[in-house]
Protein backbone atom coordinates (compact mmCIF):
# COMPACT_ATOMS: atom_id res chain seq x y z
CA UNK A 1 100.88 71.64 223.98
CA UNK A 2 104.01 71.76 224.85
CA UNK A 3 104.61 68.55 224.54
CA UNK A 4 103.70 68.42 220.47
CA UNK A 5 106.26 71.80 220.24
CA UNK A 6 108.79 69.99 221.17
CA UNK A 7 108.36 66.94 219.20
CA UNK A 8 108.10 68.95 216.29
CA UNK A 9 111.48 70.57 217.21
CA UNK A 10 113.22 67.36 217.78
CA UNK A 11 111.61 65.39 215.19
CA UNK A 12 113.37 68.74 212.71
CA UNK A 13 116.62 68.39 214.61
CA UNK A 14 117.54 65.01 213.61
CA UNK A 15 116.96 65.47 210.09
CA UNK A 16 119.10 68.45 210.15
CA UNK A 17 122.03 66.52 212.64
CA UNK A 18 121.63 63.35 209.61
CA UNK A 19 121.97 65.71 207.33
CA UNK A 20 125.84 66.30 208.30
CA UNK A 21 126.58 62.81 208.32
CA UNK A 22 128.33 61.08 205.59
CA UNK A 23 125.95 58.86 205.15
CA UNK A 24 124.19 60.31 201.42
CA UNK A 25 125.63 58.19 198.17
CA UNK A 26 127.10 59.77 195.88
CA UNK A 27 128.81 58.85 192.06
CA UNK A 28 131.74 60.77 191.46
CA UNK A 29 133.07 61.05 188.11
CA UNK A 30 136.58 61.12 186.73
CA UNK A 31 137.83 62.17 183.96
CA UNK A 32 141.75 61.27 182.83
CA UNK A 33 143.02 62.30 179.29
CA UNK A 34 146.30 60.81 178.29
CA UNK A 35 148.05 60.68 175.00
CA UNK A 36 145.93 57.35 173.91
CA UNK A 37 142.58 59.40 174.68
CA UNK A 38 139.74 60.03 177.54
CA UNK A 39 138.52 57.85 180.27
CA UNK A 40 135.68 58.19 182.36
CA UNK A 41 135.70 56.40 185.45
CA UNK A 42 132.74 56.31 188.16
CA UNK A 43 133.08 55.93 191.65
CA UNK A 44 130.33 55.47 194.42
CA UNK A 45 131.67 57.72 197.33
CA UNK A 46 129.47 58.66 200.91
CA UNK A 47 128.93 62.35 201.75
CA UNK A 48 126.76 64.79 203.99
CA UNK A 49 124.41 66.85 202.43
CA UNK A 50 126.63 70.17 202.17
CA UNK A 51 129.24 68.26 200.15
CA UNK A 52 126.73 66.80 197.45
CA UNK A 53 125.57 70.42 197.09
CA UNK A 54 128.98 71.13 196.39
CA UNK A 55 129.46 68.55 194.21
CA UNK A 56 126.11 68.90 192.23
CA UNK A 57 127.19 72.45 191.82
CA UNK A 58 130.28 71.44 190.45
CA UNK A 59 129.06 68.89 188.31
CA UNK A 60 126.18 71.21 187.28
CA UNK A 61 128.42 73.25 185.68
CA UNK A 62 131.66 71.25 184.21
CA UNK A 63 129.94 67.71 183.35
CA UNK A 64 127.56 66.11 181.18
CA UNK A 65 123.85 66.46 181.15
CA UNK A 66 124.00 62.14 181.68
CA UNK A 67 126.28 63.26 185.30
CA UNK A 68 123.71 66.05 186.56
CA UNK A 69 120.88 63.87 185.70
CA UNK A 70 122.49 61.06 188.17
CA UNK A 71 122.73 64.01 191.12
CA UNK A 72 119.28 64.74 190.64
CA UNK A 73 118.07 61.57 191.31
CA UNK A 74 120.38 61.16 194.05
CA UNK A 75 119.19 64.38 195.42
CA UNK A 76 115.54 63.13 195.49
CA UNK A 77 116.18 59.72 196.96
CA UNK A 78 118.38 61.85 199.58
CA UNK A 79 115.76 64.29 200.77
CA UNK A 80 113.02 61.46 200.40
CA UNK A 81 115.36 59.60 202.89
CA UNK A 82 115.46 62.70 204.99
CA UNK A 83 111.62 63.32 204.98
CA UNK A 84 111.02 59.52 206.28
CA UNK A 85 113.45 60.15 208.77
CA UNK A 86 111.15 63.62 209.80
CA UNK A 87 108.10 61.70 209.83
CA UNK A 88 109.68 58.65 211.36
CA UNK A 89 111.19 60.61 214.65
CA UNK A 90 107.66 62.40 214.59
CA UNK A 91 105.71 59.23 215.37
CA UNK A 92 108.16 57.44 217.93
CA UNK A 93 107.93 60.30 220.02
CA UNK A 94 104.40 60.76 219.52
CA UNK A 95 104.01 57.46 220.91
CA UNK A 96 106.59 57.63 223.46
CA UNK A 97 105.65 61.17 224.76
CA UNK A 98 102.04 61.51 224.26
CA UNK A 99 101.29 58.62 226.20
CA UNK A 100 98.25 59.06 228.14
């Protein structure tokens, strides 16, 4: 029993530690207005998790719809990622702990 409690606690500890990496994609958007007119320019960047919050925040409120659709999606794939990562740690050390 005490065994499958702490699998559990690990396997939600490394999503959480990933979670801080920079390792989530991320399209950031800039916008430059000169005399001539405006330019949009896209950029594919790598943050943690906090700073896409930030960012989706940010673009939630001051950017297209087009932009926050793009974090949405990102979002998803990012927690998705997460999840597999959950389920992932789960079942190594299931296997490596459990071992009868």
């Amino acid at each position: 029993m005490i065994r499958k409690i702490l699998i559990f606690v690990v396997s939600i500890v490394i999503p959480v530690l990933l979670a801080q990496l920079p390792i989530f994609p991320l399209v950031v958007e800039l916008r430059e207005i000169t005399e001539t007119g405006e330019s949009l320019l896209q950029e594919w960047t790598f943050v943690s998790l906090p700073e896409f919050y930030d960012s989706a925040r940010f673009a939630q409120s001051g950017w297209l719809e087009s932009t926050w659709n793009n974090y949405l999606v990102l979002a998803v794939l990012n927690h998705v990622g997460l999840i597999l990562v959950f389920f992932m740690a789960r079942s190594i050390l299931n296997r490596v702990l459990l071992k009868e």
